[in-house]
PDB file of N, CA and C in Angstrom:
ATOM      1  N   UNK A   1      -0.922 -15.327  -8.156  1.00  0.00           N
ATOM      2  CA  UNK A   1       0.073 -16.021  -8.928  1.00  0.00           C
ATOM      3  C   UNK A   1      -0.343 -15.926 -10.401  1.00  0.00           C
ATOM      4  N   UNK A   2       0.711 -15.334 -11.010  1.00  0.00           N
ATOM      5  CA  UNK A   2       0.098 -15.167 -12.680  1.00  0.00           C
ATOM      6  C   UNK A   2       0.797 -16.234 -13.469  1.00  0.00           C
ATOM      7  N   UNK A   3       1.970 -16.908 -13.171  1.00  0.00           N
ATOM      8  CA  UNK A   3       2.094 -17.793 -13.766  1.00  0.00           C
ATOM      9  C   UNK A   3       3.299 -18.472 -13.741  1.00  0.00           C
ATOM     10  N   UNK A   4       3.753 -19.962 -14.088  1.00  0.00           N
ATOM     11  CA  UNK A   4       5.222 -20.419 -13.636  1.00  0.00           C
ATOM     12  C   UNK A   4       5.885 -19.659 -13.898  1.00  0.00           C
ATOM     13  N   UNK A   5       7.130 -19.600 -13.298  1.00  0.00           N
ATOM     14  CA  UNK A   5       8.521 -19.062 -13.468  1.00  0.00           C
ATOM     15  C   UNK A   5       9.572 -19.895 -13.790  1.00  0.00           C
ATOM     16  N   UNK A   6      10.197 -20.310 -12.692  1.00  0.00           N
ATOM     17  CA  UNK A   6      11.184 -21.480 -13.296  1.00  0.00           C
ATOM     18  C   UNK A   6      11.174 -22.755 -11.893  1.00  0.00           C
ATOM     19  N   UNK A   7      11.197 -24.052 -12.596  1.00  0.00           N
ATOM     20  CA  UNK A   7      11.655 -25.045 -11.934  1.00  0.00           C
ATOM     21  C   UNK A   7      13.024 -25.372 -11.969  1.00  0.00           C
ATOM     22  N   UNK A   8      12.957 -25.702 -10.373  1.00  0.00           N
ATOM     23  CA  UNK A   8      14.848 -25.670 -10.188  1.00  0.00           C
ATOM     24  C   UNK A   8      14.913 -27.194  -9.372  1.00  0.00           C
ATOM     25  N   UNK A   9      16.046 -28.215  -9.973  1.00  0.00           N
ATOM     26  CA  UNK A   9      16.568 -29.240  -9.718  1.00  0.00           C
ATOM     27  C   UNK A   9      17.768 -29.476  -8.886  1.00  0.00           C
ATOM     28  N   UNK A  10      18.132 -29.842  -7.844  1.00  0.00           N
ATOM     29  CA  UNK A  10      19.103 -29.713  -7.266  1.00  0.00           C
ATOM     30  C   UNK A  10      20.183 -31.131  -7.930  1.00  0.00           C
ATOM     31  N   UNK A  11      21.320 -31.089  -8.147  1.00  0.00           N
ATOM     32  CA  UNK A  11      22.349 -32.097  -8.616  1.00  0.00           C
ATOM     33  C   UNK A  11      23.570 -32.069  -7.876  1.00  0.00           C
ATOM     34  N   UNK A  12      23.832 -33.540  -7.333  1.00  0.00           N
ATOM     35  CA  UNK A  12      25.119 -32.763  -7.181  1.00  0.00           C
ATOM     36  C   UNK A  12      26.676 -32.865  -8.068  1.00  0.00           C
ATOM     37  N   UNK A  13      26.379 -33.540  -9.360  1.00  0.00           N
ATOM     38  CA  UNK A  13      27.207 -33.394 -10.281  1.00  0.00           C
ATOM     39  C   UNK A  13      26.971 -31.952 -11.926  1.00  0.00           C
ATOM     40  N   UNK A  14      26.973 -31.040 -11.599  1.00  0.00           N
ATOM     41  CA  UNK A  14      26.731 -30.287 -12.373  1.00  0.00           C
ATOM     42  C   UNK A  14      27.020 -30.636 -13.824  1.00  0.00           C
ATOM     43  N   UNK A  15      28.105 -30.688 -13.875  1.00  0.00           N
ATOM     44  CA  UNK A  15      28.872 -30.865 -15.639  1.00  0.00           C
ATOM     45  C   UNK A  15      27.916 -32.384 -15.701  1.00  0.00           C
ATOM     46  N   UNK A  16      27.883 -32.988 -15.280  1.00  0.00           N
ATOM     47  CA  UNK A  16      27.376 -34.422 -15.364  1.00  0.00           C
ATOM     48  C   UNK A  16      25.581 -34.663 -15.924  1.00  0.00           C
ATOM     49  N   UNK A  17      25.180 -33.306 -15.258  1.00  0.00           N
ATOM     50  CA  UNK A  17      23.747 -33.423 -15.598  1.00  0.00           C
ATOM     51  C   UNK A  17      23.676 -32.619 -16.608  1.00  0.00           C
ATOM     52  N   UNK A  18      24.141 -31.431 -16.921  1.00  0.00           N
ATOM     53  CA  UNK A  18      24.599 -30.548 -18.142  1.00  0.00           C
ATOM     54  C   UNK A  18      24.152 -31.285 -19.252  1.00  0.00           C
ATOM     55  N   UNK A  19      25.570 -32.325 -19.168  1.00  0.00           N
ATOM     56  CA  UNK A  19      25.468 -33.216 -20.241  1.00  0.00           C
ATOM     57  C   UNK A  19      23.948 -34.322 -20.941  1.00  0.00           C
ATOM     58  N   UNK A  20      23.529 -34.283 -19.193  1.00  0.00           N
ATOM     59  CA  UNK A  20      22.580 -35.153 -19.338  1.00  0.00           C
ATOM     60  C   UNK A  20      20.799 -34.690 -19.890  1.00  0.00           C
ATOM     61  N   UNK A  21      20.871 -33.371 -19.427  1.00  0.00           N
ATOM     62  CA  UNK A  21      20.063 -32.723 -19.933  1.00  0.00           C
ATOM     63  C   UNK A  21      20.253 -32.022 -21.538  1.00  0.00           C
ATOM     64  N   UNK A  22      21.359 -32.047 -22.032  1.00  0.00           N
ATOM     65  CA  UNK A  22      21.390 -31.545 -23.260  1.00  0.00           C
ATOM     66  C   UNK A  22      21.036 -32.661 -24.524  1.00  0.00           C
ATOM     67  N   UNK A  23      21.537 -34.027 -23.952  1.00  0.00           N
ATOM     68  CA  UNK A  23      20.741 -35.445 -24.365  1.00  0.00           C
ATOM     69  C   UNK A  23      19.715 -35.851 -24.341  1.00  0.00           C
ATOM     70  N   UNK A  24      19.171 -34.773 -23.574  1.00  0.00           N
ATOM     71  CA  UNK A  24      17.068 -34.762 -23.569  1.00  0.00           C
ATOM     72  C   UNK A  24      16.845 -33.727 -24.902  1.00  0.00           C
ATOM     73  N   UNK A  25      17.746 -33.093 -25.131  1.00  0.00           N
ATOM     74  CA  UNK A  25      17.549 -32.119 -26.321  1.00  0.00           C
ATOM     75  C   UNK A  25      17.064 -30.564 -25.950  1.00  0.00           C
ATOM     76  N   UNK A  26      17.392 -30.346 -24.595  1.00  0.00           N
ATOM     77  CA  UNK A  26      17.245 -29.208 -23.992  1.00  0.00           C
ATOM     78  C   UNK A  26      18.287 -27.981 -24.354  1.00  0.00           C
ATOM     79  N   UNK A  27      18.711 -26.813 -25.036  1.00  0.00           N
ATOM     80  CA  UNK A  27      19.138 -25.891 -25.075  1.00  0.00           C
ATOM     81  C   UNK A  27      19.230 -25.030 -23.714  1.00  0.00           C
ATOM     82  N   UNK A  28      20.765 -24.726 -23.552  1.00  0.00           N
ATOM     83  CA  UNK A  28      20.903 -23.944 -22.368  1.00  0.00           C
ATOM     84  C   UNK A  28      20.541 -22.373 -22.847  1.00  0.00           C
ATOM     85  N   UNK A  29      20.073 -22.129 -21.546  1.00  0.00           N
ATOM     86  CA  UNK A  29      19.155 -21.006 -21.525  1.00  0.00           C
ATOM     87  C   UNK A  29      20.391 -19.763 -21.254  1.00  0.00           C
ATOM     88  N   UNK A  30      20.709 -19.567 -19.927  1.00  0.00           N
ATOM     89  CA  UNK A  30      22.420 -19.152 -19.309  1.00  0.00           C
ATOM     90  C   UNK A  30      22.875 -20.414 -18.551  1.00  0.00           C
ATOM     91  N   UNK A  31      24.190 -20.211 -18.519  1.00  0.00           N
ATOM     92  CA  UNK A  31      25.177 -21.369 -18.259  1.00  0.00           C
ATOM     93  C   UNK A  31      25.550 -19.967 -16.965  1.00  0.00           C
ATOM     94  N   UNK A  32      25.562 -20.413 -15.585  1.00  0.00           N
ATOM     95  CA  UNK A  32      26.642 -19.726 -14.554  1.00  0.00           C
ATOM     96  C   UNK A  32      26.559 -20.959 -13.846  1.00  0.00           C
ATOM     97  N   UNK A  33      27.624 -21.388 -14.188  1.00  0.00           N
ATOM     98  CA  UNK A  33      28.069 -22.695 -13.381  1.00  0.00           C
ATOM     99  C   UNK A  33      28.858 -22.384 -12.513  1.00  0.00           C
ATOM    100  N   UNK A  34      29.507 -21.452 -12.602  1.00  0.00           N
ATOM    101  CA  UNK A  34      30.503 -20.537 -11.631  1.00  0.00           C
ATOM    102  C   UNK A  34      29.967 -20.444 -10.276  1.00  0.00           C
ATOM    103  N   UNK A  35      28.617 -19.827 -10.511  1.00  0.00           N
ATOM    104  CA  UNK A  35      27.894 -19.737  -9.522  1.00  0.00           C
ATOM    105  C   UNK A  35      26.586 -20.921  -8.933  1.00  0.00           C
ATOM    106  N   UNK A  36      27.203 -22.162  -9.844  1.00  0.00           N
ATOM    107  CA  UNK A  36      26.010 -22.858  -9.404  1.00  0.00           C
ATOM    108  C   UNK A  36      24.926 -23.226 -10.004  1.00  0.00           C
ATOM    109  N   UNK A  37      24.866 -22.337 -10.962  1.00  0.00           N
ATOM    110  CA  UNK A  37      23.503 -23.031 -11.875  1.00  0.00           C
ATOM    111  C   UNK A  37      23.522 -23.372 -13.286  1.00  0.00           C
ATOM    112  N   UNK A  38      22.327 -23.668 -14.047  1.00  0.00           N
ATOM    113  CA  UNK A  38      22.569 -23.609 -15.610  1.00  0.00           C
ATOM    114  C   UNK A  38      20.892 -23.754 -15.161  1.00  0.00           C
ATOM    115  N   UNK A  39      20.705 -22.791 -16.193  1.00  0.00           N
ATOM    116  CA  UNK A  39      19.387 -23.393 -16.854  1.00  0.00           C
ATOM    117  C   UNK A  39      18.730 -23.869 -18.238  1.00  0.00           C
ATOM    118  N   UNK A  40      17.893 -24.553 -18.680  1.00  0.00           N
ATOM    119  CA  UNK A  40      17.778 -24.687 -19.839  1.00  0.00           C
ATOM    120  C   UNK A  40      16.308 -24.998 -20.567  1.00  0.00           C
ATOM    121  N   UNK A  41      16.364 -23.948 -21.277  1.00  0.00           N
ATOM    122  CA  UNK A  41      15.257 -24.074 -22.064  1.00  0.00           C
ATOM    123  C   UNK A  41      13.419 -25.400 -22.177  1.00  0.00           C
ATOM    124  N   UNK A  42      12.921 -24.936 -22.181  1.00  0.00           N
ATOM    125  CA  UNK A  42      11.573 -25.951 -22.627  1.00  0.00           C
ATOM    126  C   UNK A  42      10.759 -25.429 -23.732  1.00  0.00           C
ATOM    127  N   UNK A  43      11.042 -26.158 -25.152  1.00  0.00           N
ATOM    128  CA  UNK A  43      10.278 -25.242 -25.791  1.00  0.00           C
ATOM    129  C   UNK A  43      10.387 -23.858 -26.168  1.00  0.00           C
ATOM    130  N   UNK A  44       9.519 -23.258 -26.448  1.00  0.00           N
ATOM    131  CA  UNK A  44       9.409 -21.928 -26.874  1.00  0.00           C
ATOM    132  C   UNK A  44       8.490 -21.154 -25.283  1.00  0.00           C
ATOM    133  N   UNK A  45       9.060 -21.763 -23.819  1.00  0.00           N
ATOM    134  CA  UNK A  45       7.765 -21.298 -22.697  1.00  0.00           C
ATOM    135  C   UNK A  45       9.251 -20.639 -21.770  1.00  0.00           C
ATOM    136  N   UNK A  46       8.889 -19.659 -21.694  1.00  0.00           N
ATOM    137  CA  UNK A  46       9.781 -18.673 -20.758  1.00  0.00           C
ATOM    138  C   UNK A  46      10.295 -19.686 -19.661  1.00  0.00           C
ATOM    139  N   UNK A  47       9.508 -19.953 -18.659  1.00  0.00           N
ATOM    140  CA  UNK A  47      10.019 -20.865 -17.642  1.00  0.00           C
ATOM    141  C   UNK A  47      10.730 -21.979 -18.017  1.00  0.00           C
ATOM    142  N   UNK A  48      11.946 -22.177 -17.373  1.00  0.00           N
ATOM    143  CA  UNK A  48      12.929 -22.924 -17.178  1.00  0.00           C
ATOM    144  C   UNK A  48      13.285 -24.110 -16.659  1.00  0.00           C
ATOM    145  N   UNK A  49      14.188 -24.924 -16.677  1.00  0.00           N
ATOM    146  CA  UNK A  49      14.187 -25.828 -15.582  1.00  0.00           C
ATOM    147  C   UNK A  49      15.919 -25.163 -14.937  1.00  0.00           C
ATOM    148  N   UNK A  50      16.039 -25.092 -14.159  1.00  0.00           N
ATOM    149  CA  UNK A  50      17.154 -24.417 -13.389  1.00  0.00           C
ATOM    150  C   UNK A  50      17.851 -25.467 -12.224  1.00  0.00           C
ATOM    151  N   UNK A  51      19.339 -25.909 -12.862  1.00  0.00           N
ATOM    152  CA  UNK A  51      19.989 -26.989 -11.938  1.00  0.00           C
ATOM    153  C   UNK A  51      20.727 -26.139 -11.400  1.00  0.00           C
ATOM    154  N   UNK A  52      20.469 -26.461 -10.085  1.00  0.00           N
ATOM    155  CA  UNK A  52      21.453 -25.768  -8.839  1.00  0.00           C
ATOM    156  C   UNK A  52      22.473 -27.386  -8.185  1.00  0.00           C
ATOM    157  N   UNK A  53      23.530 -26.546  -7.783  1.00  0.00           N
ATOM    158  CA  UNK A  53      24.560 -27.709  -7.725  1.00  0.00           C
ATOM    159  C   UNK A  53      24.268 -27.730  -6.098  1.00  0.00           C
ATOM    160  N   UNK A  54      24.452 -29.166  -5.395  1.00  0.00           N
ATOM    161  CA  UNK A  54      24.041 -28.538  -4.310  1.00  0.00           C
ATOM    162  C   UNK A  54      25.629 -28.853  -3.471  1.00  0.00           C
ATOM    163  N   UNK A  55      26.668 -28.541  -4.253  1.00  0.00           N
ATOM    164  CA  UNK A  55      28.066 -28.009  -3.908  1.00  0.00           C
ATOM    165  C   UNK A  55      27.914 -26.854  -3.003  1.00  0.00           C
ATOM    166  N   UNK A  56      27.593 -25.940  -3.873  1.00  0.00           N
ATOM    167  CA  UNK A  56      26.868 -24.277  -3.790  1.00  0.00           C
ATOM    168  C   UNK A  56      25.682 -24.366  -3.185  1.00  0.00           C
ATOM    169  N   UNK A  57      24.575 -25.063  -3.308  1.00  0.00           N
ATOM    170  CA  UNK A  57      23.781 -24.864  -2.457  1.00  0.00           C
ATOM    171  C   UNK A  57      23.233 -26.069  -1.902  1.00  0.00           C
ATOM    172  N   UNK A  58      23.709 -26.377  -0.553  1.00  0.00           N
ATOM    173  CA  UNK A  58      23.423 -27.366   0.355  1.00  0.00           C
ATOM    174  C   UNK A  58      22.026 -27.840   0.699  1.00  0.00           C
ATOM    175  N   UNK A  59      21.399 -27.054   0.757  1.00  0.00           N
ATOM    176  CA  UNK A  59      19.687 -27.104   0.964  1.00  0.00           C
ATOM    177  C   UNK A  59      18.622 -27.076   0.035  1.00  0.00           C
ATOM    178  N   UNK A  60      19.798 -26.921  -1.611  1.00  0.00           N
ATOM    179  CA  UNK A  60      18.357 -27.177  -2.507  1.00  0.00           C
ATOM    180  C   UNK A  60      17.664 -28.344  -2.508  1.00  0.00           C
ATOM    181  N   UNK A  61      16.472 -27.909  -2.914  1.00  0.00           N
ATOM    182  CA  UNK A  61      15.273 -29.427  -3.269  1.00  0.00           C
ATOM    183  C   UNK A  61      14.486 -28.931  -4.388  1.00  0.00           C
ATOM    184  N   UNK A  62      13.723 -29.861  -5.146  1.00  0.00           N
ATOM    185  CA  UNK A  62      13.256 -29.402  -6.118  1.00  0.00           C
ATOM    186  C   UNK A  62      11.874 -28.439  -5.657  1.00  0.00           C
ATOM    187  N   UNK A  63      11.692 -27.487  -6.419  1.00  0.00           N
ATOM    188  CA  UNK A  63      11.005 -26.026  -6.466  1.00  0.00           C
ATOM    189  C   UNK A  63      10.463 -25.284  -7.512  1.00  0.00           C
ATOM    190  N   UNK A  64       9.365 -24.804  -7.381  1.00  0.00           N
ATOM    191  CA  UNK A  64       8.528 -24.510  -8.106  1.00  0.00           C
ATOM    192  C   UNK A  64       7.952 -23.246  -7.946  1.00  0.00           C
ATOM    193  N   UNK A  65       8.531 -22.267  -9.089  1.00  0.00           N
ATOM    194  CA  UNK A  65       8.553 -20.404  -8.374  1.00  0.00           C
ATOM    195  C   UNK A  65       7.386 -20.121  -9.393  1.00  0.00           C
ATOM    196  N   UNK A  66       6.654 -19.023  -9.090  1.00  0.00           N
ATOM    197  CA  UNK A  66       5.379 -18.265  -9.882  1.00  0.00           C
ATOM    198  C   UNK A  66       5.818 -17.230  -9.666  1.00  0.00           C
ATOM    199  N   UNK A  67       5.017 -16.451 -10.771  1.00  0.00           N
ATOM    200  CA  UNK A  67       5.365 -15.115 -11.060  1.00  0.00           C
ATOM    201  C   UNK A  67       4.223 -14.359 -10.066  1.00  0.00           C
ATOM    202  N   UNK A  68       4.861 -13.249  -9.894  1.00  0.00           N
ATOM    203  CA  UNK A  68       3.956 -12.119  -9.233  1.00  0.00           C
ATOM    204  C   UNK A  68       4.048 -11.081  -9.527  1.00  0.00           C
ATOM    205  N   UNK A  69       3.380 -10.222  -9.449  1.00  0.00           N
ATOM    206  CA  UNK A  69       3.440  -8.422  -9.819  1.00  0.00           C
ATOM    207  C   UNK A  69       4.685  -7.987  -8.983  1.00  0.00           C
ATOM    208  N   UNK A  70       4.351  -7.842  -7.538  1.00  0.00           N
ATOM    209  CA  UNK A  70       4.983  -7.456  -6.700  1.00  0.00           C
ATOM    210  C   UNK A  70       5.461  -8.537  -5.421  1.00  0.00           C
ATOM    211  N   UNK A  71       6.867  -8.886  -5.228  1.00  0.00           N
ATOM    212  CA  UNK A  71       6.915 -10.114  -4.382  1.00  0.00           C
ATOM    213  C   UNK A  71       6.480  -9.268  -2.914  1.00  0.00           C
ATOM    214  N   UNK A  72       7.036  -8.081  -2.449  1.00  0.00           N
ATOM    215  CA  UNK A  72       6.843  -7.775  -1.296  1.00  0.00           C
ATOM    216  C   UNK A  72       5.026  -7.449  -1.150  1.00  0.00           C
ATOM    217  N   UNK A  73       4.154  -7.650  -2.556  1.00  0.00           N
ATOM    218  CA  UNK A  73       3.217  -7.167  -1.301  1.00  0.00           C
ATOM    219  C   UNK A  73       2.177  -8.693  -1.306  1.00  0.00           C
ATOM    220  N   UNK A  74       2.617  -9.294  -2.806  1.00  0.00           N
ATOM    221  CA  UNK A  74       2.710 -10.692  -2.090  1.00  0.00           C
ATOM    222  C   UNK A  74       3.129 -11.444  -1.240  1.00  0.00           C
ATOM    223  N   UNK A  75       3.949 -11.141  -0.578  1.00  0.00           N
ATOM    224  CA  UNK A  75       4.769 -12.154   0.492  1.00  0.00           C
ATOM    225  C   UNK A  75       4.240 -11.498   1.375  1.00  0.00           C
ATOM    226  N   UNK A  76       3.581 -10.202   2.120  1.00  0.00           N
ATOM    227  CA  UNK A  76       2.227  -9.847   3.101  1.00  0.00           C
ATOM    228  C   UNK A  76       1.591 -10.225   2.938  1.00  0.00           C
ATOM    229  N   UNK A  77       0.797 -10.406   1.962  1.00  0.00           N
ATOM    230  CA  UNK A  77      -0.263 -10.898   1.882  1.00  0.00           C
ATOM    231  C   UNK A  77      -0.308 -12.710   2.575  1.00  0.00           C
ATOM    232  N   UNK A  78       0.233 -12.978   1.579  1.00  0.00           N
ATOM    233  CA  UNK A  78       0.704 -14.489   2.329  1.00  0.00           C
ATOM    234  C   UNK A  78       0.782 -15.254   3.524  1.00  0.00           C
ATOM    235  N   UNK A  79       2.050 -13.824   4.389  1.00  0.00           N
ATOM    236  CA  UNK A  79       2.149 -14.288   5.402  1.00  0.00           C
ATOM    237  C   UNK A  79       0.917 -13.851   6.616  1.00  0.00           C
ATOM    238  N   UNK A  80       0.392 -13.006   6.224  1.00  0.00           N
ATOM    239  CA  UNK A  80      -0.825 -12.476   6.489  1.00  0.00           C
ATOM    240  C   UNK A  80      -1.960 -13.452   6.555  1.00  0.00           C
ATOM    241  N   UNK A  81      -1.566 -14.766   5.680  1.00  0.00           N
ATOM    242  CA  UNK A  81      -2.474 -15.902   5.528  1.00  0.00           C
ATOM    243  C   UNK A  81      -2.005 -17.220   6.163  1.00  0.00           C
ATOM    244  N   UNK A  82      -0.993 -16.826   7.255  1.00  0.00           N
ATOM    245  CA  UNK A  82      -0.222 -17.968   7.950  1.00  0.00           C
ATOM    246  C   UNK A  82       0.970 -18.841   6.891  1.00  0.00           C
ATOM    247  N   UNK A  83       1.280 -18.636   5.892  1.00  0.00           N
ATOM    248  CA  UNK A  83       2.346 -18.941   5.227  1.00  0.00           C
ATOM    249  C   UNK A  83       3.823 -18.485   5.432  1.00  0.00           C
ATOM    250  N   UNK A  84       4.411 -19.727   6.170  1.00  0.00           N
ATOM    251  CA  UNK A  84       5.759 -19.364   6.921  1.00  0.00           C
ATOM    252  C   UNK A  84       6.765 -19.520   5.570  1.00  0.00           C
ATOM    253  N   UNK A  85       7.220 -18.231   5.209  1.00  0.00           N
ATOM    254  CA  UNK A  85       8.605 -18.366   4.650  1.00  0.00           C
ATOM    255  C   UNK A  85       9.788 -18.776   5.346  1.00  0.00           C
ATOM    256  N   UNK A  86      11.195 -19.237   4.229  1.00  0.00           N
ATOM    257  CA  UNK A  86      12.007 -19.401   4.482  1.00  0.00           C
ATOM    258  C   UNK A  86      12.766 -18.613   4.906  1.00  0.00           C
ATOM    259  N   UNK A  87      12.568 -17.289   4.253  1.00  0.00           N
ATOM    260  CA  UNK A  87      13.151 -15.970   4.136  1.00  0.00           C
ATOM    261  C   UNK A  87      12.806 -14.893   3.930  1.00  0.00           C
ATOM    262  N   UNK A  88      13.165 -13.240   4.155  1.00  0.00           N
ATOM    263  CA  UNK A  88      12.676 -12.250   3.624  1.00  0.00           C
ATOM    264  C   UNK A  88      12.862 -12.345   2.419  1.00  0.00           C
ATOM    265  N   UNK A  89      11.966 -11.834   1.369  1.00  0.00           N
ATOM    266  CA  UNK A  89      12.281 -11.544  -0.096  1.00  0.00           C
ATOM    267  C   UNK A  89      14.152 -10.788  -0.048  1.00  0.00           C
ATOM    268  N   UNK A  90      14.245 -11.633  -1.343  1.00  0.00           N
ATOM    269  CA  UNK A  90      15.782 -11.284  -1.388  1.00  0.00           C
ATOM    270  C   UNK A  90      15.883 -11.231  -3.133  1.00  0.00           C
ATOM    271  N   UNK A  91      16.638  -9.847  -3.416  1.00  0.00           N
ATOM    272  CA  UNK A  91      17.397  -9.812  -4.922  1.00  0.00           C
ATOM    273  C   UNK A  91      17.828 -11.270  -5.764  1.00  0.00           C
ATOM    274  N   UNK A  92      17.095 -10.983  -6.896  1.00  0.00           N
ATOM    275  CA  UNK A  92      17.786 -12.176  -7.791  1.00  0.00           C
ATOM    276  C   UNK A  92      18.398 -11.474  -8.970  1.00  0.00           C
ATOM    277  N   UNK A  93      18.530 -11.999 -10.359  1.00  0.00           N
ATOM    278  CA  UNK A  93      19.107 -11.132 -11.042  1.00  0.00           C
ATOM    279  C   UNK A  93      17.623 -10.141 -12.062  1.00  0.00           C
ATOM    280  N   UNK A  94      16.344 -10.555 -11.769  1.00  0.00           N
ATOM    281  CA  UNK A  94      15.257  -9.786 -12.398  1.00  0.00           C
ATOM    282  C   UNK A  94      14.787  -9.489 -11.390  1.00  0.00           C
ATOM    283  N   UNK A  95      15.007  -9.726 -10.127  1.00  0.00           N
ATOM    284  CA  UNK A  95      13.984  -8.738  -9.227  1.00  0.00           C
ATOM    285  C   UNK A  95      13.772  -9.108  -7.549  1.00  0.00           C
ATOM    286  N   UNK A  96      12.791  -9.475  -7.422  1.00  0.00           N
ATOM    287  CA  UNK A  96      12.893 -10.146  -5.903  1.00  0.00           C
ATOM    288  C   UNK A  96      12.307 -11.272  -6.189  1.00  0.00           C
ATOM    289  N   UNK A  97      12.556 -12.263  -4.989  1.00  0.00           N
ATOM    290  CA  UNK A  97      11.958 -13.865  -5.080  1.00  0.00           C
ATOM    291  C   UNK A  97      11.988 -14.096  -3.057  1.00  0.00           C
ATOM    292  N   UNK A  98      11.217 -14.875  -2.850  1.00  0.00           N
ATOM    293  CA  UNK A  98      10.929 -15.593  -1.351  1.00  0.00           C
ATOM    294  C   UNK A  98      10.463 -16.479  -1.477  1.00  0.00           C
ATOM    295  N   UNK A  99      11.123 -17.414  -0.617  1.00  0.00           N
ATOM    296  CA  UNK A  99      10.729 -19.086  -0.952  1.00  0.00           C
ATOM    297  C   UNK A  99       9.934 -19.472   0.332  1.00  0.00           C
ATOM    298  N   UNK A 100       8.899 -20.448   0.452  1.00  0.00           N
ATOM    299  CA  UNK A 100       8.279 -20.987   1.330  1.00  0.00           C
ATOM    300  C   UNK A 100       7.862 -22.366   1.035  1.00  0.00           C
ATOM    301  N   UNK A 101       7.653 -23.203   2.225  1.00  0.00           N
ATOM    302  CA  UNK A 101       7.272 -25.292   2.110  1.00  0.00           C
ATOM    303  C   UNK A 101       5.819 -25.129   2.701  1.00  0.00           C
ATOM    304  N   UNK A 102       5.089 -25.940   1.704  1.00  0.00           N
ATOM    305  CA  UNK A 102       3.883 -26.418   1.815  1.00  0.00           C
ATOM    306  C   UNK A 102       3.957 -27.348   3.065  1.00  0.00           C
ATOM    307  N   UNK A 103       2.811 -27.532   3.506  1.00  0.00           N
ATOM    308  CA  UNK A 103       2.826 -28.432   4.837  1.00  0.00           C
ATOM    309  C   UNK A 103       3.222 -29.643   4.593  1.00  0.00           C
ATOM    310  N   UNK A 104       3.803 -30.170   3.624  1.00  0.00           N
ATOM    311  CA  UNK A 104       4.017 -31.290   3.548  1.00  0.00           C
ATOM    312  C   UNK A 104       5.788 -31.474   2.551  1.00  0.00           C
ATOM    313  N   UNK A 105       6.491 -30.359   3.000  1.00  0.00           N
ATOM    314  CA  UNK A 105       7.539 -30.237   2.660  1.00  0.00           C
ATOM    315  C   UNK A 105       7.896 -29.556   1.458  1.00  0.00           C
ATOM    316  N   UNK A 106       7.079 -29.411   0.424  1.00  0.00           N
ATOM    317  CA  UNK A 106       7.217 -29.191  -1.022  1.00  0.00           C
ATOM    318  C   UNK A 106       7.696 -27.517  -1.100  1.00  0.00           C
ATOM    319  N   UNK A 107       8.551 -27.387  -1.632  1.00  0.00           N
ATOM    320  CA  UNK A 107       9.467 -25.891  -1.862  1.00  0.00           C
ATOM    321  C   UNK A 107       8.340 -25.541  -2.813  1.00  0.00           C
ATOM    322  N   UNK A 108       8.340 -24.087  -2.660  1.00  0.00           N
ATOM    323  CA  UNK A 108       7.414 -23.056  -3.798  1.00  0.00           C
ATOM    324  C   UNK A 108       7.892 -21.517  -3.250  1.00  0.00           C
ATOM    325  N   UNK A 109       7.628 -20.957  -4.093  1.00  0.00           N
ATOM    326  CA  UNK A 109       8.428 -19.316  -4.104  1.00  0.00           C
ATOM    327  C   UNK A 109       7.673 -18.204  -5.490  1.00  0.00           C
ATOM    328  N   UNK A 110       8.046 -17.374  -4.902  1.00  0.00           N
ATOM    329  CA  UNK A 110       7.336 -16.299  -5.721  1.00  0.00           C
ATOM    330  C   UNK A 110       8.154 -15.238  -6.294  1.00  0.00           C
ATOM    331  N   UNK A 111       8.125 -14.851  -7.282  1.00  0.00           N
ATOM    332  CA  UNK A 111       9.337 -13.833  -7.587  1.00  0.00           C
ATOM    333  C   UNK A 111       8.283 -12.742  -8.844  1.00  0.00           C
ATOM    334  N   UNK A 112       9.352 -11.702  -8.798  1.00  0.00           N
ATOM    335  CA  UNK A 112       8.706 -10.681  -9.608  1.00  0.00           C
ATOM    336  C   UNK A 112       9.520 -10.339 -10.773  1.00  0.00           C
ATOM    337  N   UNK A 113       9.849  -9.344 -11.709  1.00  0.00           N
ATOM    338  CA  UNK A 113      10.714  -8.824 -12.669  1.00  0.00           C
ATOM    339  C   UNK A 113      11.075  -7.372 -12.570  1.00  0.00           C
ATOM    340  N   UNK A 114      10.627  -7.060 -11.541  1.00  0.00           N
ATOM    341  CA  UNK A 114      10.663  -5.466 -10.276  1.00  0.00           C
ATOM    342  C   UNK A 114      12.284  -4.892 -11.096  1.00  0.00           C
ATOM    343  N   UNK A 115      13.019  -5.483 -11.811  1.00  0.00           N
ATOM    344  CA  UNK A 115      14.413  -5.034 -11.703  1.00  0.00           C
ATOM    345  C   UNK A 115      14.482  -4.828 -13.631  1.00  0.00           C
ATOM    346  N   UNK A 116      13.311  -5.187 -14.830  1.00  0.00           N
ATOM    347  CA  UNK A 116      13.310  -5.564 -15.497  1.00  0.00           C
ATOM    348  C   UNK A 116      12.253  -4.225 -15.858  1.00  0.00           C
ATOM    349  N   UNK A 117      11.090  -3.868 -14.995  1.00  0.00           N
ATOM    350  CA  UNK A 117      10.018  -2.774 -15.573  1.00  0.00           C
ATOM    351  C   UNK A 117      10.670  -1.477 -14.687  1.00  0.00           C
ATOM    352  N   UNK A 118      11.570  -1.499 -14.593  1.00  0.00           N
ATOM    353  CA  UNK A 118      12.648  -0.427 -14.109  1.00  0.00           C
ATOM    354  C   UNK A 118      11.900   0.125 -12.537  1.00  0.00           C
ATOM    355  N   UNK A 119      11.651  -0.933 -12.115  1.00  0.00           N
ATOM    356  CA  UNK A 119      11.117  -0.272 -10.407  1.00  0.00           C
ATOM    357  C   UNK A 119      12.601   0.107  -9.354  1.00  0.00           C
TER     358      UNK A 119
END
């Protein structure tokens, strides 16, 4: 794990928290509310905080993604170490990501930029 990626909040009033987060003084990062999310800025630090509506997505919980070189040969490795994912690595819009719960419920996921260093 080289380093956070983005934290994602599940809401289920989107426009509502929008608002509410821009009153923290947060700058939106991209707005696809269309699809469910917004994210917005912290600072001058790449990672995000990312509200997913859970209109659109029924099963979010809050989550906490790290960066990786490569998700697929991280996510062997992993599961190689008894770490049950949720899912096969799946396309995001920079690359791949796979999410997995700590034994005690807590969402975490790993994603790469595979789509960004032209792999």
């Amino acid at each position: 794990m080289k380093n956070y990626d983005n934290f994602f909040l599940p809401v289920s009033n989107l426009e509502k928290a929008k608002e509410y987060y821009q009153k923290l003084g947060l700058s939106i990062k991209f707005d696809f509310s269309n699809n469910g999310m917004i994210a917005f800025k912290v600072g001058n630090q790449e990672p995000s905080i990312i509200l997913k509506d859970t209109k659109k997505f029924p099963n979010a919980k809050p989550t906490i993604w790290f960066v990786v070189d490569d998700v697929r040969t991280e996510y062997k490795k992993l599961k190689d170490s008894d770490i049950i994912f949720l899912s096969e690595p799946f396309e995001i819009y920079t690359g791949l990501a796979a999410e997995f719960e700590d034994p005690f419920g807590n969402r975490l996921g790993i994603t790469d930029y595979s789509k960004q260093k032209g792999k």
